[in-house]
N, C-alpha and C. Protein backbone atom coordinates (compact mmCIF):
# COMPACT_ATOMS: atom_id res chain seq x y z
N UNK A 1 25.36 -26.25 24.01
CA UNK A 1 25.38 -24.80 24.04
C UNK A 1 25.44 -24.23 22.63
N UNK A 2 26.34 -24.66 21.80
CA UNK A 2 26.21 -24.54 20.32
C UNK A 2 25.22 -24.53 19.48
N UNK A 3 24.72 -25.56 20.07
CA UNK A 3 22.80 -25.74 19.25
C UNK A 3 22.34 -24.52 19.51
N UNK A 4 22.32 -24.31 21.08
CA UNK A 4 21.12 -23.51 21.13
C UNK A 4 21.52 -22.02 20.69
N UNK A 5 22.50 -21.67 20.27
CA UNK A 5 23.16 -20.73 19.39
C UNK A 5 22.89 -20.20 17.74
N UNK A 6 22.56 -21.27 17.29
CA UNK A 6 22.36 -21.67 16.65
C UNK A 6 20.23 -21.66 16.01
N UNK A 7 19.93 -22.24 17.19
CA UNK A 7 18.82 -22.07 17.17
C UNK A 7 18.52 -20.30 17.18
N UNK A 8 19.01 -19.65 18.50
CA UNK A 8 18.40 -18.37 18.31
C UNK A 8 18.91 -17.47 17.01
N UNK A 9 20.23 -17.66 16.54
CA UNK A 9 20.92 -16.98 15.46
C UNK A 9 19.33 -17.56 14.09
N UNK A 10 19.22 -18.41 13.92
CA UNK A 10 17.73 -18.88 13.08
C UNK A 10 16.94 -18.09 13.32
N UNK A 11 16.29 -17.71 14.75
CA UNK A 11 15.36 -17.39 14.33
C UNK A 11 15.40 -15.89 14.64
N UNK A 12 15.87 -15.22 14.90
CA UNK A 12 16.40 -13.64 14.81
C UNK A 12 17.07 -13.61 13.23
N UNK A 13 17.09 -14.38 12.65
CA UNK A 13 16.73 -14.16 11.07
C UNK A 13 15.99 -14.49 10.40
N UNK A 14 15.04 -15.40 10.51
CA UNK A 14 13.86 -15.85 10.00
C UNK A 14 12.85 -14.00 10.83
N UNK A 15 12.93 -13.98 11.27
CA UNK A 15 12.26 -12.81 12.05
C UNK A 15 12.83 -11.03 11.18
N UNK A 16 14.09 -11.25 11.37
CA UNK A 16 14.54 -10.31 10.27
C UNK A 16 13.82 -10.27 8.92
N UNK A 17 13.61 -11.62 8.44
CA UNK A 17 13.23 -11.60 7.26
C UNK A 17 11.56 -11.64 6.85
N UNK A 18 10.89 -12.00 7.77
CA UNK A 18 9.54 -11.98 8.07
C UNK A 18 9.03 -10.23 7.94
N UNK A 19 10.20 -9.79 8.53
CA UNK A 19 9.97 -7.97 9.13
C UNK A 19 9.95 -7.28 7.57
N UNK A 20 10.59 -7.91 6.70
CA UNK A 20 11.04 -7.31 5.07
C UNK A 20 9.91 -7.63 3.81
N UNK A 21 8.68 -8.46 4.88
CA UNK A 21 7.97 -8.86 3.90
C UNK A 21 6.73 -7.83 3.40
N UNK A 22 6.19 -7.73 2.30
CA UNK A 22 5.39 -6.75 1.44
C UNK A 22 4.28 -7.07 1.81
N UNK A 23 3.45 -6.09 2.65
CA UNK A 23 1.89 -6.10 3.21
C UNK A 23 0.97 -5.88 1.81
N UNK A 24 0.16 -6.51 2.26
CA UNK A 24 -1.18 -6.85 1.04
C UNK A 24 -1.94 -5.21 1.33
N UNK A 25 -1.82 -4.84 0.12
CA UNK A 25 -2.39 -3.24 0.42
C UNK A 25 -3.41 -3.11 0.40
N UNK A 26 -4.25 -4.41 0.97
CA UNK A 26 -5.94 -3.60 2.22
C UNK A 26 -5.53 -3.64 3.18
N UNK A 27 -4.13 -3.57 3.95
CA UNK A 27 -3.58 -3.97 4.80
C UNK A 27 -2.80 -2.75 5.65
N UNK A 28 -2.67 -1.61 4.51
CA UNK A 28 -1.92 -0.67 4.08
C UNK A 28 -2.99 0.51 4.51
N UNK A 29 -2.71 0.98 5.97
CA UNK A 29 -3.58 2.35 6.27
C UNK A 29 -3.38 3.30 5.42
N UNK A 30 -4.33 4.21 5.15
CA UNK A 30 -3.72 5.31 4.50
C UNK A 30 -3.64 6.80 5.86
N UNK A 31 -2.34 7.11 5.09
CA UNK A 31 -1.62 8.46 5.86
C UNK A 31 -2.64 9.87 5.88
N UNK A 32 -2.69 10.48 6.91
CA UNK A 32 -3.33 11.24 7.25
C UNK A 32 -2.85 12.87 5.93
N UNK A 33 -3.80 12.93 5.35
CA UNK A 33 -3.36 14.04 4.60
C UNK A 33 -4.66 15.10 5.08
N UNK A 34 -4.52 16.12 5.22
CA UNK A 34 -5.34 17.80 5.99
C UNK A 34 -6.39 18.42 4.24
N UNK A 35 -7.65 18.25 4.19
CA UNK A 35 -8.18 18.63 3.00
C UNK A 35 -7.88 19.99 2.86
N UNK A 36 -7.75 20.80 3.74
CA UNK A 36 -7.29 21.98 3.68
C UNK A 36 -6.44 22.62 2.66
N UNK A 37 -5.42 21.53 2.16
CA UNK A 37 -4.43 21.60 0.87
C UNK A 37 -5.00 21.75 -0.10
N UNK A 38 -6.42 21.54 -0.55
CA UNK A 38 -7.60 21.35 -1.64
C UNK A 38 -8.45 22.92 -1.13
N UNK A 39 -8.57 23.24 -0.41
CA UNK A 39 -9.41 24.46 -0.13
C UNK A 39 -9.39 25.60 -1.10
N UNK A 40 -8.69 25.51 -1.75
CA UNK A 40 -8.02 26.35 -2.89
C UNK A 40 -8.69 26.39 -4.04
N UNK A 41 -9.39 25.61 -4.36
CA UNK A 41 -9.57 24.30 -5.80
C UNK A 41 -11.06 24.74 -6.14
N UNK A 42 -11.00 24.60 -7.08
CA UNK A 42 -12.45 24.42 -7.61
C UNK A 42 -13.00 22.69 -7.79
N UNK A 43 -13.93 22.67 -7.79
CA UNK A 43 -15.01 21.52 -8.09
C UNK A 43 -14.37 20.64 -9.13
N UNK A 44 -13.84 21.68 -10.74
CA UNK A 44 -13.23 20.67 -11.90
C UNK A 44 -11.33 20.71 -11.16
N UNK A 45 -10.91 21.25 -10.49
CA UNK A 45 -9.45 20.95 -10.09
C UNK A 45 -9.74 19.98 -9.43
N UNK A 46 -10.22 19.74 -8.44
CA UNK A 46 -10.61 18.73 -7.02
C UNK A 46 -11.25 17.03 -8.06
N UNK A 47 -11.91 17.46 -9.39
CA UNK A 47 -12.11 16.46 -9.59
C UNK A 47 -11.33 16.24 -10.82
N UNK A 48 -10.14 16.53 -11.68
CA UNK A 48 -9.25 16.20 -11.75
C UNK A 48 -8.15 15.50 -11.12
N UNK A 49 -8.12 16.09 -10.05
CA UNK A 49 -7.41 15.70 -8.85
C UNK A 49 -7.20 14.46 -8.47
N UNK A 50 -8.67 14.49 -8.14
CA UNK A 50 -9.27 12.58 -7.41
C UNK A 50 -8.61 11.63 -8.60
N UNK A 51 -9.51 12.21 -9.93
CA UNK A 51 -9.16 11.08 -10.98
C UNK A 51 -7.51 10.74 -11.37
N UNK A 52 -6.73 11.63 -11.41
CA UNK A 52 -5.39 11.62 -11.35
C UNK A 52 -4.73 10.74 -9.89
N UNK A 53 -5.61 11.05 -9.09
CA UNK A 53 -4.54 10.18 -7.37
C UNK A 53 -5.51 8.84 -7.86
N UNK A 54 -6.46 8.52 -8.19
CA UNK A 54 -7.45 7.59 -8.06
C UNK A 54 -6.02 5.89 -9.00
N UNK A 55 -6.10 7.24 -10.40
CA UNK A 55 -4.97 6.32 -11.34
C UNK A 55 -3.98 5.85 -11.05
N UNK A 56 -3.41 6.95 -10.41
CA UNK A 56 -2.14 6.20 -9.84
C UNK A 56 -2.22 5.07 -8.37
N UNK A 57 -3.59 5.14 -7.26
CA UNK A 57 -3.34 4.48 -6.24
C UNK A 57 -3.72 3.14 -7.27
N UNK A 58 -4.38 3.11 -8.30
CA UNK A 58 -4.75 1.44 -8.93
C UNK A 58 -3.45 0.74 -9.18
N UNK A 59 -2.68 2.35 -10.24
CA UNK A 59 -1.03 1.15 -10.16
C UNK A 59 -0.60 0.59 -8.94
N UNK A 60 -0.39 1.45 -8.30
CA UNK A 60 0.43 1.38 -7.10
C UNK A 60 -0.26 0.03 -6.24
N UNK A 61 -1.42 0.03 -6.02
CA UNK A 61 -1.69 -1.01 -5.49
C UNK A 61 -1.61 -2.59 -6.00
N UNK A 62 -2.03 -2.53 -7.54
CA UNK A 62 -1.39 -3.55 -7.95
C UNK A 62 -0.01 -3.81 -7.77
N UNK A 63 0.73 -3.24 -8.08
CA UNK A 63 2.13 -3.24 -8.42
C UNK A 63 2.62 -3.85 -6.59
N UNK A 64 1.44 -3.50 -5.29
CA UNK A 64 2.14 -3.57 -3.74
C UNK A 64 1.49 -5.17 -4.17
N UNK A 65 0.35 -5.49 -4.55
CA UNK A 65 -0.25 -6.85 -4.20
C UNK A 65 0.64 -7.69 -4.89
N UNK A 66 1.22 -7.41 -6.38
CA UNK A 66 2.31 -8.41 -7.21
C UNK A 66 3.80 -8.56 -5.91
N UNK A 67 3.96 -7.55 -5.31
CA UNK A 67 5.26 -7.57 -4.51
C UNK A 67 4.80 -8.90 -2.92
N UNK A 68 3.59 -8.31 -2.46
CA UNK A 68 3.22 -8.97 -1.50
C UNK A 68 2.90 -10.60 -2.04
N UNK A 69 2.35 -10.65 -3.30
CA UNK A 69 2.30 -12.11 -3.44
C UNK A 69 3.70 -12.62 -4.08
N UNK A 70 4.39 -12.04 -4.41
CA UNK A 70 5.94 -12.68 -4.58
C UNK A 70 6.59 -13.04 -3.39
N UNK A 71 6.38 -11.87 -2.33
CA UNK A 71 7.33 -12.34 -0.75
C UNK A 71 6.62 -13.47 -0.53
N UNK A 72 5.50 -13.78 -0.54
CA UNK A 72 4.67 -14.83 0.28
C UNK A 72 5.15 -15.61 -0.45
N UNK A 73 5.44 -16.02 -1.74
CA UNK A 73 5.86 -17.23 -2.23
C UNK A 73 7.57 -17.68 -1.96
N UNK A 74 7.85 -16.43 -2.15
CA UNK A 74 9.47 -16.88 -1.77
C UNK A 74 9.42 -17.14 0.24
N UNK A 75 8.94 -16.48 0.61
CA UNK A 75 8.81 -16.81 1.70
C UNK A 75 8.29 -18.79 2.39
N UNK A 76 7.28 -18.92 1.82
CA UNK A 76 6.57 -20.39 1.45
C UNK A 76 7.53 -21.39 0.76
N UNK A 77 8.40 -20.86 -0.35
CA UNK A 77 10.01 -21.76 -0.59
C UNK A 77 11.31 -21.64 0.49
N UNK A 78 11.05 -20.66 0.97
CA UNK A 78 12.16 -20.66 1.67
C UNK A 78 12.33 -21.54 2.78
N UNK A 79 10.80 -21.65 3.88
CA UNK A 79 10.82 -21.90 5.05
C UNK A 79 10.71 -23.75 4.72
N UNK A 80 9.80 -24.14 3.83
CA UNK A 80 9.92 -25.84 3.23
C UNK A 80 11.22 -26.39 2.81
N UNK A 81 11.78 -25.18 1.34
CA UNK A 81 12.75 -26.00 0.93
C UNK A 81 13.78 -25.65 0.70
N UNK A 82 14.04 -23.98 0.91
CA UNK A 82 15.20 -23.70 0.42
C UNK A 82 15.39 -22.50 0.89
N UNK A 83 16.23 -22.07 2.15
CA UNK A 83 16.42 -21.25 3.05
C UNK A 83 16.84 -20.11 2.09
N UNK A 84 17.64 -20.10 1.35
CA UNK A 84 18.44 -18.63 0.43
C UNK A 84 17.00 -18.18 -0.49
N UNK A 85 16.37 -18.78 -0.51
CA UNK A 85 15.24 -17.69 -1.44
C UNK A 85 14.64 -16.78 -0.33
N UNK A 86 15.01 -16.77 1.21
CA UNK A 86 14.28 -15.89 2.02
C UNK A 86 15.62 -14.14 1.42
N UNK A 87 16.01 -14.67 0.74
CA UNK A 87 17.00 -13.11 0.37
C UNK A 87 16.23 -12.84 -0.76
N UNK A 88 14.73 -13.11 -1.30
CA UNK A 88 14.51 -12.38 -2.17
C UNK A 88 13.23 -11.49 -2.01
N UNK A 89 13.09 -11.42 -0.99
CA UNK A 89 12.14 -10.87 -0.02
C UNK A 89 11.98 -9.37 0.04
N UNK A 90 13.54 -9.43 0.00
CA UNK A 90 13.51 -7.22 0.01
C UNK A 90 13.43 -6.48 -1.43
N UNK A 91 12.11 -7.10 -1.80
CA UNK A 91 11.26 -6.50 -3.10
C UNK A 91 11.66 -5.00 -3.19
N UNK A 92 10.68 -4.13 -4.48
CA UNK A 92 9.84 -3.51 -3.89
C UNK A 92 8.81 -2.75 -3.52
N UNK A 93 8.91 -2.32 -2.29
CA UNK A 93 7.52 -1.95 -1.39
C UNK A 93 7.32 -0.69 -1.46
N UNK A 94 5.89 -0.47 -1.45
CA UNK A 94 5.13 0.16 -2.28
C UNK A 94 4.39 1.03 -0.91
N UNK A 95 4.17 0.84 0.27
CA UNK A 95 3.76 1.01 1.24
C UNK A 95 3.37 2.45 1.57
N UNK A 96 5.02 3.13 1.20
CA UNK A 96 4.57 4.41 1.78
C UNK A 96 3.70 5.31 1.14
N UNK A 97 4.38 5.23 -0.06
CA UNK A 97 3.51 5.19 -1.13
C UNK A 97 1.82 5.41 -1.16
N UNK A 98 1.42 3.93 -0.92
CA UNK A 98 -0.10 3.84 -1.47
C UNK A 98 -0.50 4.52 0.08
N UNK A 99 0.07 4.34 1.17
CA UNK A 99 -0.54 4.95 2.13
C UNK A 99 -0.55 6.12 2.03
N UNK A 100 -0.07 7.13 1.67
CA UNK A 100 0.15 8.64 0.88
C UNK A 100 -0.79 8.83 0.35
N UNK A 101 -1.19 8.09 -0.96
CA UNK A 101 -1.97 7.88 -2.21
C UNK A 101 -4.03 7.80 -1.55
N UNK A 102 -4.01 6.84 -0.58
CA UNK A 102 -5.01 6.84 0.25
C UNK A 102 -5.55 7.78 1.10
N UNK A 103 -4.52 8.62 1.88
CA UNK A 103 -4.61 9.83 2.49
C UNK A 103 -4.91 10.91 1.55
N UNK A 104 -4.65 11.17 0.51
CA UNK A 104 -4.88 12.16 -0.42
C UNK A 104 -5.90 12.00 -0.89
N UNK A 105 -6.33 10.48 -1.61
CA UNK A 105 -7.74 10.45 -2.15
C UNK A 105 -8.81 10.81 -0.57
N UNK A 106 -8.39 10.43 0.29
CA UNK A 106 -9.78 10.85 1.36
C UNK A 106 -9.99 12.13 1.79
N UNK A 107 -8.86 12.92 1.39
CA UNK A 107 -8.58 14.01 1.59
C UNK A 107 -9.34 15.25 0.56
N UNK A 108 -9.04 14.64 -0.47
CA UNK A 108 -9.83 14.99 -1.64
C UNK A 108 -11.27 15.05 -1.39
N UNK A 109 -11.84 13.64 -1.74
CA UNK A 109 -13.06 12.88 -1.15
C UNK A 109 -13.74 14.05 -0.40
N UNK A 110 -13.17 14.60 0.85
CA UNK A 110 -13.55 15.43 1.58
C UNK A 110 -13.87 16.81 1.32
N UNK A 111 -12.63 17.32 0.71
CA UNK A 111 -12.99 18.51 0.17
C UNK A 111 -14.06 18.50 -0.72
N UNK A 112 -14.39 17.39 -1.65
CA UNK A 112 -15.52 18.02 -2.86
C UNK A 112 -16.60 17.65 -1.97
N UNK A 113 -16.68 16.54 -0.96
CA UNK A 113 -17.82 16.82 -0.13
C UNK A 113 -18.54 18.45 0.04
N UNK A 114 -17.57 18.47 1.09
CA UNK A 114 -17.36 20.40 1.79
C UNK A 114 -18.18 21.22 0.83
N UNK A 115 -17.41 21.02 -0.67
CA UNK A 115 -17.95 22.31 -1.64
C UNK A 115 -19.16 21.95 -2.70
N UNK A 116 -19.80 20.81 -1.71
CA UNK A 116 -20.41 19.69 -3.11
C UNK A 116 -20.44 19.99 -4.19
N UNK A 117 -19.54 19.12 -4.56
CA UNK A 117 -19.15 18.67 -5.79
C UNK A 117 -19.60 17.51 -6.66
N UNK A 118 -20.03 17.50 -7.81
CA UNK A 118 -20.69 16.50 -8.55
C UNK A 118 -19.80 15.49 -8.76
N UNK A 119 -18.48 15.17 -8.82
CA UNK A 119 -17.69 14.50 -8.59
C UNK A 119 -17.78 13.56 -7.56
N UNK A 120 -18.37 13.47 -6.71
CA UNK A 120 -18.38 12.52 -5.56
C UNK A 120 -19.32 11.51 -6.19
N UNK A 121 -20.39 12.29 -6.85
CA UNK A 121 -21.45 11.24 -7.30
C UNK A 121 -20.98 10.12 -8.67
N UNK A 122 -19.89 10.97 -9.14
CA UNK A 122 -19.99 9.84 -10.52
C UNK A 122 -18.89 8.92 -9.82
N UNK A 123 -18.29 9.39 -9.12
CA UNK A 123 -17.41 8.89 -8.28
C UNK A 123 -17.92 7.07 -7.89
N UNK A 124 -18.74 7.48 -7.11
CA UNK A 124 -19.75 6.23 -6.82
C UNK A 124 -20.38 5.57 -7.84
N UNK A 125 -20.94 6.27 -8.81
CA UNK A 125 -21.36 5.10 -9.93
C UNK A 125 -20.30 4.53 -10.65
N UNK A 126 -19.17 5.30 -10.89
CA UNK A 126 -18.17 4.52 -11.43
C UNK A 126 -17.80 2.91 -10.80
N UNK A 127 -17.73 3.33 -9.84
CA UNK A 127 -17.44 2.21 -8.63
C UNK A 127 -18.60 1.09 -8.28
N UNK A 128 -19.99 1.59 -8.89
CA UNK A 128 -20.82 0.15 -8.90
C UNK A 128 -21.15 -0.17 -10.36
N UNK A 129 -20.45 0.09 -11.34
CA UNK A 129 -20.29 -0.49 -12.82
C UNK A 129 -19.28 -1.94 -12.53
């Protein structure tokens, strides 16, 4: 009876700790943001805008993928060889964050659509350099 005590106390913490781990941010929906907040804006605000959320979702996403590939490794030591590195797991996470960051850029995105804006276009060549 002890064992099996034992057993479930394991894995309702291995599971706890699985739950704390840092998602790989293509992984990471982005949050619904209303372009409507941009309706305001001109063409050079809106494309200020983008380029300013654009900068920061690059940190941010690096900074979620360095967190997500650290849990996975401490995670990968923990479960082979050494159970206490699963306490280094509660990084941190960057999540709400870049999902914010994603919602805003599409949000954006949208509005200079709406008012076409030349911004969408360099937008895209930037992105096949």
């Amino acid at each position: 009876m002890k064992k099996k005590h034992v057993v479930v106390a394991s894995t309702m913490m291995l599971t706890a700790f699985l739950g704390g781990c840092s998602s790989s941010p293509d992984k990471i929906s982005a949050q619904y943001v209303s372009p409507l907040m941009y309706q305001s804006h001109d063409c050079d605000q809106i494309g200020m805008e983008l380029r300013r959320v654009n900068h920061r979702l690059i940190e941010v996403t690096g900074a979620q993928e360095s967190e997500a590939n650290k849990d996975a490794v401490a995670m990968g030591v923990g479960l082979v060889l050494f159970w206490p590195a699963l306490f280094f797991l509660a990084g941190d996470d960057h999540a709400a964050e870049l999902g914010r960051l994603k919602g805003e850029y599409e949000a954006l995105e949208l509005a200079a659509i709406q008012k076409r804006c030349d911004i969408i276009q360099e937008l895209k060549e930037a992105r096949e350099e």
